[in-house]
Protein backbone atom coordinates (compact mmCIF):
# COMPACT_ATOMS: atom_id res chain seq x y z
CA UNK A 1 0.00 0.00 0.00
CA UNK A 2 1.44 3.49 -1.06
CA UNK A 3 1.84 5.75 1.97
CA UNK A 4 -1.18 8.05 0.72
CA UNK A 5 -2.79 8.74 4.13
CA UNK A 6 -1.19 10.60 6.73
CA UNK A 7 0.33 9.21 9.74
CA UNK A 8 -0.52 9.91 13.07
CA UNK A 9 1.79 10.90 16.18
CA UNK A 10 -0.64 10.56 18.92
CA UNK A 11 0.76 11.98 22.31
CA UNK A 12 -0.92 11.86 25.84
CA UNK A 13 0.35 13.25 28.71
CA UNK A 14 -1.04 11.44 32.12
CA UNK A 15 -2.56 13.91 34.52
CA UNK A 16 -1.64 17.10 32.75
CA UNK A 17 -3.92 20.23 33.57
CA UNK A 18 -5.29 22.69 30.99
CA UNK A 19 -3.29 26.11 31.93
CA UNK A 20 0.20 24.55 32.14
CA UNK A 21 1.56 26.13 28.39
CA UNK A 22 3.10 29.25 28.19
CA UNK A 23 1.72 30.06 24.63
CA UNK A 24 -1.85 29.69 26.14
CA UNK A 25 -0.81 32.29 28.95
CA UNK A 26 1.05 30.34 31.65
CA UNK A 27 4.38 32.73 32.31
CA UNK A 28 5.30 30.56 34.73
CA UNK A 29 6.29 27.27 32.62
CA UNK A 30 8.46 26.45 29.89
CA UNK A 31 7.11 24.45 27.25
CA UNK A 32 8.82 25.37 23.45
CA UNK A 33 8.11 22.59 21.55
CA UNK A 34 4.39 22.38 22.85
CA UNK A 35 4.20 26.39 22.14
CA UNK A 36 5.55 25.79 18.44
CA UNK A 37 2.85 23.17 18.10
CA UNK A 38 0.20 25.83 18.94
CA UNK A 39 1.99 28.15 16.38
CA UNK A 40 1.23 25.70 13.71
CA UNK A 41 -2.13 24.19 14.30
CA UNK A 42 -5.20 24.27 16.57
CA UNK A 43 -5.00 24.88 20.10
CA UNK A 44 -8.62 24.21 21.96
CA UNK A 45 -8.75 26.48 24.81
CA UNK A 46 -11.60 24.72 26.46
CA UNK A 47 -11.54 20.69 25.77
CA UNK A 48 -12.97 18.36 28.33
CA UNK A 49 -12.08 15.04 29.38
CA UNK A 50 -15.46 12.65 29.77
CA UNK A 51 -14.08 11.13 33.43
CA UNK A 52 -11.53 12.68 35.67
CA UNK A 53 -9.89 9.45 36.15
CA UNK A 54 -7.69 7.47 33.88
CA UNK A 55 -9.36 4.10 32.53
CA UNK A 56 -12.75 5.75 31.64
CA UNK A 57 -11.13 8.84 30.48
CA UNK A 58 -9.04 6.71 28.05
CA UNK A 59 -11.49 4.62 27.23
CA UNK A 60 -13.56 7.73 26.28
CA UNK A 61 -11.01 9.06 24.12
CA UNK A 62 -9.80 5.46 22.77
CA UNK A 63 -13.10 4.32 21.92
CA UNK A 64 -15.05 7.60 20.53
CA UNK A 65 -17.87 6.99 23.04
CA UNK A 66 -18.79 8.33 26.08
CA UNK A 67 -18.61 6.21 29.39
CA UNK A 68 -22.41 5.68 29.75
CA UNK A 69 -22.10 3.70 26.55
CA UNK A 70 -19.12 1.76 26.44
CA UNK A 71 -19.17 0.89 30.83
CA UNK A 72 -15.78 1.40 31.53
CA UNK A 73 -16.80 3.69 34.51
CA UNK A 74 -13.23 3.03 37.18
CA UNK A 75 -10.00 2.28 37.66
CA UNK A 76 -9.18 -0.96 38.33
CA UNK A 77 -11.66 -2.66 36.24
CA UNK A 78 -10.39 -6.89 35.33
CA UNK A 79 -10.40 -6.19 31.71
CA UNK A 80 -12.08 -4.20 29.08
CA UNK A 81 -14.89 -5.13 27.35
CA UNK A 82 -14.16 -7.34 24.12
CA UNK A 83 -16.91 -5.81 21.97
CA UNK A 84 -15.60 -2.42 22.12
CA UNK A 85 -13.34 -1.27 19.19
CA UNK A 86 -10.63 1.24 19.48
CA UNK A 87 -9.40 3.61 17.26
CA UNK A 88 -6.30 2.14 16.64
CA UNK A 89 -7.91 -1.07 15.78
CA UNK A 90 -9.76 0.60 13.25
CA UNK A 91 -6.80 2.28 11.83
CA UNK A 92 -4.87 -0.95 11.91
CA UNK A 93 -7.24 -2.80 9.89
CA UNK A 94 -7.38 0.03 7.01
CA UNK A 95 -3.64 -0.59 6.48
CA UNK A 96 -2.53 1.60 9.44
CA UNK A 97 1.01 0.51 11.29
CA UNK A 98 0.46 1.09 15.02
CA UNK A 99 2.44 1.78 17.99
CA UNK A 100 1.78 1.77 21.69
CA UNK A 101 4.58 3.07 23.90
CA UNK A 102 3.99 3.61 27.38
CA UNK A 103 0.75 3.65 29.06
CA UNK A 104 -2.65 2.00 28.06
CA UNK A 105 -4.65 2.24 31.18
CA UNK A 106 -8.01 0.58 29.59
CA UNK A 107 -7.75 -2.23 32.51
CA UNK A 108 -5.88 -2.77 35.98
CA UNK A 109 -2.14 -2.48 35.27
CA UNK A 110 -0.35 -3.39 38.58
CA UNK A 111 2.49 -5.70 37.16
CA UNK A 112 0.59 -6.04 33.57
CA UNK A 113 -2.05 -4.83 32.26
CA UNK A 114 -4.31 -7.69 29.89
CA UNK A 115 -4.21 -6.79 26.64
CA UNK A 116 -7.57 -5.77 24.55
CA UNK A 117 -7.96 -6.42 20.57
CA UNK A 118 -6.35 -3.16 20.39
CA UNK A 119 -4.68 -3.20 17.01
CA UNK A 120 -0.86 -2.19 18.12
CA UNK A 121 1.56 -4.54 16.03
CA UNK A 122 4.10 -2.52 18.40
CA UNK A 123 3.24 -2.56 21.76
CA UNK A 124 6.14 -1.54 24.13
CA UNK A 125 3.77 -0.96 27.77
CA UNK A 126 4.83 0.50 30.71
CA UNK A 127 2.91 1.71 33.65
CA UNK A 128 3.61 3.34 37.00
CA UNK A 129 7.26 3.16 37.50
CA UNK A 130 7.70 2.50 41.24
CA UNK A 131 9.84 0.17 43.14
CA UNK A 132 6.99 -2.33 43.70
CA UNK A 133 6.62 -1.94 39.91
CA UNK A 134 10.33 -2.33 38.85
CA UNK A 135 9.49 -5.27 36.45
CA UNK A 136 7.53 -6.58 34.04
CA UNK A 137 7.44 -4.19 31.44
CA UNK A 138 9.26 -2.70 28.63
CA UNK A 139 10.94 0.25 30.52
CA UNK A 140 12.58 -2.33 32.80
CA UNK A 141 14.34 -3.77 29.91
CA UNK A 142 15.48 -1.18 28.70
CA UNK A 143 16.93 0.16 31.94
CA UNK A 144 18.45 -3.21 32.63
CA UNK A 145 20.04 -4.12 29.07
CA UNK A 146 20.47 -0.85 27.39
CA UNK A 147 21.46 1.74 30.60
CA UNK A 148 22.70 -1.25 32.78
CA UNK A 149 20.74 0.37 35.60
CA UNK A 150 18.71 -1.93 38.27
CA UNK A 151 15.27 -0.71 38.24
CA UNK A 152 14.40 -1.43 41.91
CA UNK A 153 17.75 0.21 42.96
CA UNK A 154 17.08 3.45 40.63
CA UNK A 155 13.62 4.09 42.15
CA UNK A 156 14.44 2.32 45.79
CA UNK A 157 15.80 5.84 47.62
CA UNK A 158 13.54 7.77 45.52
CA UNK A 159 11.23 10.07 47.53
CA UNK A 160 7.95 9.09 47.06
CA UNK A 161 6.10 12.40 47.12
CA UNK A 162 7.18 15.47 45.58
CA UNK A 163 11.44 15.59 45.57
CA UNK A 164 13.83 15.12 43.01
CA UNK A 165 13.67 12.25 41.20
CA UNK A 166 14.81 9.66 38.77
CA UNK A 167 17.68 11.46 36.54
CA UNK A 168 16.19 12.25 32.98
CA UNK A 169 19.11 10.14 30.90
CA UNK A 170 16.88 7.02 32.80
CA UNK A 171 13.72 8.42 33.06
CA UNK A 172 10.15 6.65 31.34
CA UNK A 173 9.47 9.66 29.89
CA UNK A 174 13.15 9.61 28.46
CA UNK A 175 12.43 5.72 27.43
CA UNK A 176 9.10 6.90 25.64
CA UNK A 177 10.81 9.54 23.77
CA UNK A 178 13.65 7.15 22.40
CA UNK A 179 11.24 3.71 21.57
CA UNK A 180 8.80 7.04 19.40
CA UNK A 181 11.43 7.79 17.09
CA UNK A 182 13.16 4.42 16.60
CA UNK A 183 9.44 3.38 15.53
CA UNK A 184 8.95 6.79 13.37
CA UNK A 185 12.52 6.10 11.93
CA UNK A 186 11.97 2.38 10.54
CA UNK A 187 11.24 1.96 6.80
CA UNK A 188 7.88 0.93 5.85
CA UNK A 189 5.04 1.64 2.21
CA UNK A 190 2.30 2.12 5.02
CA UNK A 191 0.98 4.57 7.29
CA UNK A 192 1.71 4.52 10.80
CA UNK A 193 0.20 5.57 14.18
CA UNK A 194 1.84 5.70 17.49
CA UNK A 195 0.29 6.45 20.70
CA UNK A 196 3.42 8.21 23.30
CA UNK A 197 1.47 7.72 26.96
CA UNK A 198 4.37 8.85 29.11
CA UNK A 199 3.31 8.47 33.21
CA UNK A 200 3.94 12.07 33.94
CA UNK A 201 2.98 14.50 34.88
CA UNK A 202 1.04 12.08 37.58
CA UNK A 203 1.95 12.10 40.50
CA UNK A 204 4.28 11.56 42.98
CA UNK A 205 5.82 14.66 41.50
CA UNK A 206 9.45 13.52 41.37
CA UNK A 207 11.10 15.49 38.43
CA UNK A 208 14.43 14.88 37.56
CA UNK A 209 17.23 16.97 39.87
CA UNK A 210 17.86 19.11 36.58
CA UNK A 211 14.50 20.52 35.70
CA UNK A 212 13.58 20.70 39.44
CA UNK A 213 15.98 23.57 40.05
CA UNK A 214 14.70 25.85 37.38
CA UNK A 215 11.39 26.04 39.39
CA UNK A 216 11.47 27.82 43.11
CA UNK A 217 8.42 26.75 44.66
CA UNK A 218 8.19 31.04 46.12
CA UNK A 219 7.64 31.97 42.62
CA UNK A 220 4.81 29.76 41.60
CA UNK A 221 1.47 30.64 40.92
CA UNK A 222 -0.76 30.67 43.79
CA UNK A 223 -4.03 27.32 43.81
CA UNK A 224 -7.27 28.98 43.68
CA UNK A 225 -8.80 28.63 46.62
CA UNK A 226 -11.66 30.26 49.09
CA UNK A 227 -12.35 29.81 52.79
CA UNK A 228 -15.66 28.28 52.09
CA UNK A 229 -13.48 25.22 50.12
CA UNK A 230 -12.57 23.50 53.19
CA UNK A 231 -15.98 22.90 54.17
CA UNK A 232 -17.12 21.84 50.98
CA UNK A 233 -15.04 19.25 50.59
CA UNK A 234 -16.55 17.19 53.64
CA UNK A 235 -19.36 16.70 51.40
CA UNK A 236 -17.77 14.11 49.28
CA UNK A 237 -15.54 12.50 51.93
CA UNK A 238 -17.28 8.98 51.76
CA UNK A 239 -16.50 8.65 48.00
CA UNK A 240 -13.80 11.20 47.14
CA UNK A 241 -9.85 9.58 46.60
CA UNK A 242 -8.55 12.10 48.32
CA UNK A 243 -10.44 12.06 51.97
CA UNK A 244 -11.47 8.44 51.95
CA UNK A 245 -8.50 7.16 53.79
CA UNK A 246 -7.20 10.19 55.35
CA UNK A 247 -4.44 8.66 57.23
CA UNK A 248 -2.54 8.28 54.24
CA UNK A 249 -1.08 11.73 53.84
CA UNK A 250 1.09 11.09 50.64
CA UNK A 251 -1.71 11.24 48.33
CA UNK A 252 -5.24 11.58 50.80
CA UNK A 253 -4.54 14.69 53.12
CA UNK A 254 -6.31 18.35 51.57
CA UNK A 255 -3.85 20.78 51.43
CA UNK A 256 -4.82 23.05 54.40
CA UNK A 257 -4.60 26.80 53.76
CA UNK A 258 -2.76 29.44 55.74
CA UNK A 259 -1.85 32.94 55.30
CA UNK A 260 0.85 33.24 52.73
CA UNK A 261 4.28 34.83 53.19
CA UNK A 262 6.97 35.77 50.89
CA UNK A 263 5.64 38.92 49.40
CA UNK A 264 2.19 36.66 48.32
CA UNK A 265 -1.09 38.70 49.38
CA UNK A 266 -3.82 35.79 48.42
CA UNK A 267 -4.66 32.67 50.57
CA UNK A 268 -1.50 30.05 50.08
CA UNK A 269 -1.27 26.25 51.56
CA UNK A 270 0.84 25.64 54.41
CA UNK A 271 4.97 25.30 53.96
CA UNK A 272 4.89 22.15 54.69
CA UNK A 273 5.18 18.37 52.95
CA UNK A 274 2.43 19.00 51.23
CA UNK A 275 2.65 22.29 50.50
CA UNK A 276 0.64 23.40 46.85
CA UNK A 277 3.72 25.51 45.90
CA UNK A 278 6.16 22.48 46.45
CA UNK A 279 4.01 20.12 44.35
CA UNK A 280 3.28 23.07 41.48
CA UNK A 281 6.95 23.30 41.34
CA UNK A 282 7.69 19.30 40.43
CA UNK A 283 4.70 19.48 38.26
CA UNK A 284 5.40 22.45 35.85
CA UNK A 285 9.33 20.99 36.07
CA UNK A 286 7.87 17.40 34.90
CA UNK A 287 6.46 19.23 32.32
CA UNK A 288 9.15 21.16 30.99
CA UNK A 289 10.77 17.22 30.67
CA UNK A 290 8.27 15.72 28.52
CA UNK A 291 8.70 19.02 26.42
CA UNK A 292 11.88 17.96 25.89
CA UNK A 293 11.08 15.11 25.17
CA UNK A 294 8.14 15.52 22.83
CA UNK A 295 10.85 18.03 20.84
CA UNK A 296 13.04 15.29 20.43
CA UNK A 297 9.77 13.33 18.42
CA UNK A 298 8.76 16.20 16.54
CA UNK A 299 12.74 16.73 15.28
CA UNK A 300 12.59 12.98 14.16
CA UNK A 301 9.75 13.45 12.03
CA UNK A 302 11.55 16.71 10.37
CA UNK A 303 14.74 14.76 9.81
CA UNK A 304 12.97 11.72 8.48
CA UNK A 305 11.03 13.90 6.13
CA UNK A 306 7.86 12.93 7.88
CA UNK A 307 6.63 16.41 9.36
CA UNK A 308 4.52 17.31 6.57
CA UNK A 309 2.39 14.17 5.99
CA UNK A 310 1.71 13.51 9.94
CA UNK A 311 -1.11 14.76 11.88
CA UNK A 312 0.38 15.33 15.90
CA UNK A 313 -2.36 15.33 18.32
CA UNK A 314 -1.14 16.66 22.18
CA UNK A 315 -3.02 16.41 24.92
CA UNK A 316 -4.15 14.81 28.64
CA UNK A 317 -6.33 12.21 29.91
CA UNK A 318 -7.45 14.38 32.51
CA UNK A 319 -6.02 16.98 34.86
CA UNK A 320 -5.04 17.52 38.13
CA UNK A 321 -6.17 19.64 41.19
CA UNK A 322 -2.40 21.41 42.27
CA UNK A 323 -4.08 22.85 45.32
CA UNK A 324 -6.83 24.84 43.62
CA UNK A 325 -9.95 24.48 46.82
CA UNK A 326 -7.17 22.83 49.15
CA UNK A 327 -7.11 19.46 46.92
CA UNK A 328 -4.13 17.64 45.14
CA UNK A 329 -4.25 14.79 42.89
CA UNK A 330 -7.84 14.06 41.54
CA UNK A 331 -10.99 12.70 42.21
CA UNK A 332 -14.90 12.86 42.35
CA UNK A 333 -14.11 16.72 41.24
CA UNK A 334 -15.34 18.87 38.51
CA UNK A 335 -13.47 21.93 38.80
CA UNK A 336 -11.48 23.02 35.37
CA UNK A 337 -8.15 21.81 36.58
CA UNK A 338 -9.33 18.23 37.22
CA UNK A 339 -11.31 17.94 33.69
CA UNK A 340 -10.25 20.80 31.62
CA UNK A 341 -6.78 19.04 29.62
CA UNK A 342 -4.74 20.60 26.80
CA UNK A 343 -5.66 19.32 23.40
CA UNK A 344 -3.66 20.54 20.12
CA UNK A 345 -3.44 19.49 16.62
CA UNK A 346 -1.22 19.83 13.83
CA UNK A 347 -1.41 19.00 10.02
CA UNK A 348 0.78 20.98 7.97
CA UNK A 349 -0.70 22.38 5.10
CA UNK A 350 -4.23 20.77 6.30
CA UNK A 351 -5.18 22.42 9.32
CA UNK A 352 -5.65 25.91 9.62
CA UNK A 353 -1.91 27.03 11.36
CA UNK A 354 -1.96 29.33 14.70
CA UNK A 355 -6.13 28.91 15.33
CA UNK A 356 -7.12 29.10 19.29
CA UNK A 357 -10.80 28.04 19.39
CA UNK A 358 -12.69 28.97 22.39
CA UNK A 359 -15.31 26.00 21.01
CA UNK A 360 -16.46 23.68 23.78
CA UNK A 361 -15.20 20.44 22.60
CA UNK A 362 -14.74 16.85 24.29
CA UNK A 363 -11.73 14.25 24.12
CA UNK A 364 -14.38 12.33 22.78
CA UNK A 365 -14.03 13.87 19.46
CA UNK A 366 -10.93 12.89 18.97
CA UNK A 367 -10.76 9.45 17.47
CA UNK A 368 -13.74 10.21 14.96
CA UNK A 369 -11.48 13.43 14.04
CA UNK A 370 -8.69 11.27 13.40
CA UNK A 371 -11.04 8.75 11.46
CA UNK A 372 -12.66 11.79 9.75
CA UNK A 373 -8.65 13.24 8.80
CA UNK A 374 -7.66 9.00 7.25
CA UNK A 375 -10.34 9.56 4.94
CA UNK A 376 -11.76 6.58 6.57
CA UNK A 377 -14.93 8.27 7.66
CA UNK A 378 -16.39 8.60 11.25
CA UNK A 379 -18.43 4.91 12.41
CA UNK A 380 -22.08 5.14 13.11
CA UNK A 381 -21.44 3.69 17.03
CA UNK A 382 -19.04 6.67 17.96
CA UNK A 383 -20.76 9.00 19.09
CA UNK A 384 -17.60 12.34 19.28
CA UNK A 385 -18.15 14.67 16.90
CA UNK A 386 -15.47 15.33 14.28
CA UNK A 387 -13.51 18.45 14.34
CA UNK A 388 -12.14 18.18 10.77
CA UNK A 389 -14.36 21.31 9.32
CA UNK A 390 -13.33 23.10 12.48
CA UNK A 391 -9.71 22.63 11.48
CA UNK A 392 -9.94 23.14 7.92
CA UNK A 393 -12.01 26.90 8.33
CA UNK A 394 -14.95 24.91 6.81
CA UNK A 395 -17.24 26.35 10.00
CA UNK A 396 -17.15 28.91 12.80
CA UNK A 397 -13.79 27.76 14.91
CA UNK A 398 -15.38 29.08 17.89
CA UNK A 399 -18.40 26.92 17.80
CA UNK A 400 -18.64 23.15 17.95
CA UNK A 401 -20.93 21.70 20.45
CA UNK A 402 -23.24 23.85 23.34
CA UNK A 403 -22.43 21.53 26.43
CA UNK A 404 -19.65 18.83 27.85
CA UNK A 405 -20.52 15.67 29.63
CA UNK A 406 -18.14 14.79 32.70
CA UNK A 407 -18.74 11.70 34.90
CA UNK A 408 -17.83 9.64 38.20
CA UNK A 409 -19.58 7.13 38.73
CA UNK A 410 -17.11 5.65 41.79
CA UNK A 411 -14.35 5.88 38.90
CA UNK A 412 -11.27 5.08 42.07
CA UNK A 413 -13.01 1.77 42.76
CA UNK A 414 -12.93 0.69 45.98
């Protein structure tokens, strides 16, 4: 088959909040390659994930349909259901050559994570890399035979939440970056797709020493945050992640507010272990990383000739509270940093280059856009919404749909 159709460089943060790229007004942050990616497509201001937790939200965004059709409602769930079709299936079968590196996240993925008909002839998987998940998975070989580096001993005297951690010359995001553009580099008369999942940035907030120390946790952004949050929040504690086991402070305690110092006039969290600022600082510097890294994908597909025929798709599964009304991590939350996630696409030549749509839109449009883009035409049973004539000037950019659908449904299992 002649390479006709244009491949597809699919890449998906984990956790990754909407306001965390400079070129869509965060001063804060460094994020060049992601910024040069808004320069030449379309940046959606205001896309919404359809959970704010990973397996539905992937499955959303996998599958074109929302969670109250396809059941994948938690985390944690034994397998994902056979009669559901993914994207990359779909591609695969129309001639596609596809790629998984990273994370999949559509079932439980402790030690493995059981495989769906998922179309990936490629399928290099790697999960949560913690010393009680050291092996297993692809990462671990390539720490062990290509770096010479013991996984358990590299993460062992890590610390768990929010310090300095694994150096970026080891790091999964690193490992992500290089198994991308060996795939984009091999020789092939098809089309290819490859989906880059990367863990961060997901908590526990350990950036690598070198991108930590660009980022002084004074000089951060202050969470949003209002006295009356506190309070709130003991509505939910029976269901919500982070108060339903509150003596586990790494990832369960609120972040309690105090007056701020340090020249700060607003309402800060306390300077303490769990301090927002502290946390915001190993977020944003995990970020500037898989910058990095992404540039090094998007300089592979310029060397190999490859730019121009490729449609690059950046965004999140879902976001991530940094403090904002005294919560970290995520949750039975629907606050914009939780399910507001960055989503930009590129298409030289194809879609309309340096377009910021204020359009409500949903990750669930993203597979029948990519359908839509292949030529392939969006199936009956997904029920996203294209955003091809969006992208091509064919209709109003700022309009697409009047009204997002977010849901729960006891997505952290029990």
């Amino acid at each position: 088959m002649a390479n006709t159709r244009p491949n597809i460089l699919w890449y998906c943060s984990d956790q990754q909040r909407w306001d965390t790229i400079r070129a869509l007004g965060n001063p804060h942050i460094r994020t060049d390659a992601i910024d040069a990616l808004v320069a030449s497509g379309v940046a959606f201001t205001h896309a919404y994930t359809q959970s704010p937790i990973c397996t539905p939200a992937r499955a959303t965004f996998l599958t074109g349909r929302y969670p109250a059709s396809h059941h994948v409602y938690r985390n944690g769930n034994a397998y994902f259901p056979a009669h559901e079709k993914l994207v990359t299936k779909r591609l695969a079968e129309a001639g596609y050559d596809c790629a998984l590196v990273g994370k999949l996240h559509l079932a439980a993925a402790k030690h493995y994570e059981v495989r769906t008909d998922d179309g990936y002839r490629l399928f290099h998987w790697s999960h949560h890399p913690t010393p009680d998940q050291a092996y297993g998975h692809d990462y671990e070989n390539w720490l062990k035979h290509e770096k010479k580096v013991d996984p358990q001993e590299l993460y062992a005297n890590l610390n768990y939440f929010c310090g300095p951690g694994v150096p970026t010359e080891y790091h999964q995001t690193t490992w992500c970056s290089e198994m991308a553009m060996r795939f984009i580099s091999e020789r092939r008369d098809r089309p290819w797709m490859i989906s880059v999942n990367p863990f961060d940035p997901h908590g526990p907030f350990d950036a690598p020493p070198e991108y930590l120390e660009r980022y002084d946790p004074a000089k951060m952004p202050l969470p949003r945050f209002r006295d009356s949050d506190v309070e709130r929040q003991k509505a939910f504690a029976a269901i919500d992640q982070q108060t339903k086991q509150p003596d586990d402070p790494r990832v369960r305690k609120t972040i309690k507010p105090v007056s701020a110092d340090g020249g700060h006039d607003a309402i800060a969290s306390a300077r303490n272990e769990y301090d927002a600022l502290d946390v915001k600082a190993n977020y944003y510097a995990m970020i500037e990383q898989i910058d990095d890294q992404f540039a090094r994908i998007m300089q592979t597909l310029r060397d190999t000739g490859q730019l121009e025929n490729t449609i690059v798709v950046y965004m999140s599964d879902h976001g991530e509270m940094l403090g904002d009304h005294g919560l970290i991590l995520k949750g039975c939350r629907f606050f914009d940093g939780l399910v507001r996630v960055p989503l930009i696409l590129s298409w030289p030549g194809q879609f309309q280059a340096g377009l910021r749509s204020d359009a409500l839109v949903e990750t669930v449009d993203v597979a029948p856009t990519l359908m839509d883009a292949c030529g392939l035409g969006v199936p009956p049973e997904m029920q996203g919404r294209s955003l091809l004539p969006l992208m091509r000037g064919e209709v109003d950019p700022q309009v697409h749909k009047k009204a997002v659908v977010c849901e729960y449904r006891e997505a952290m299992g029990g």
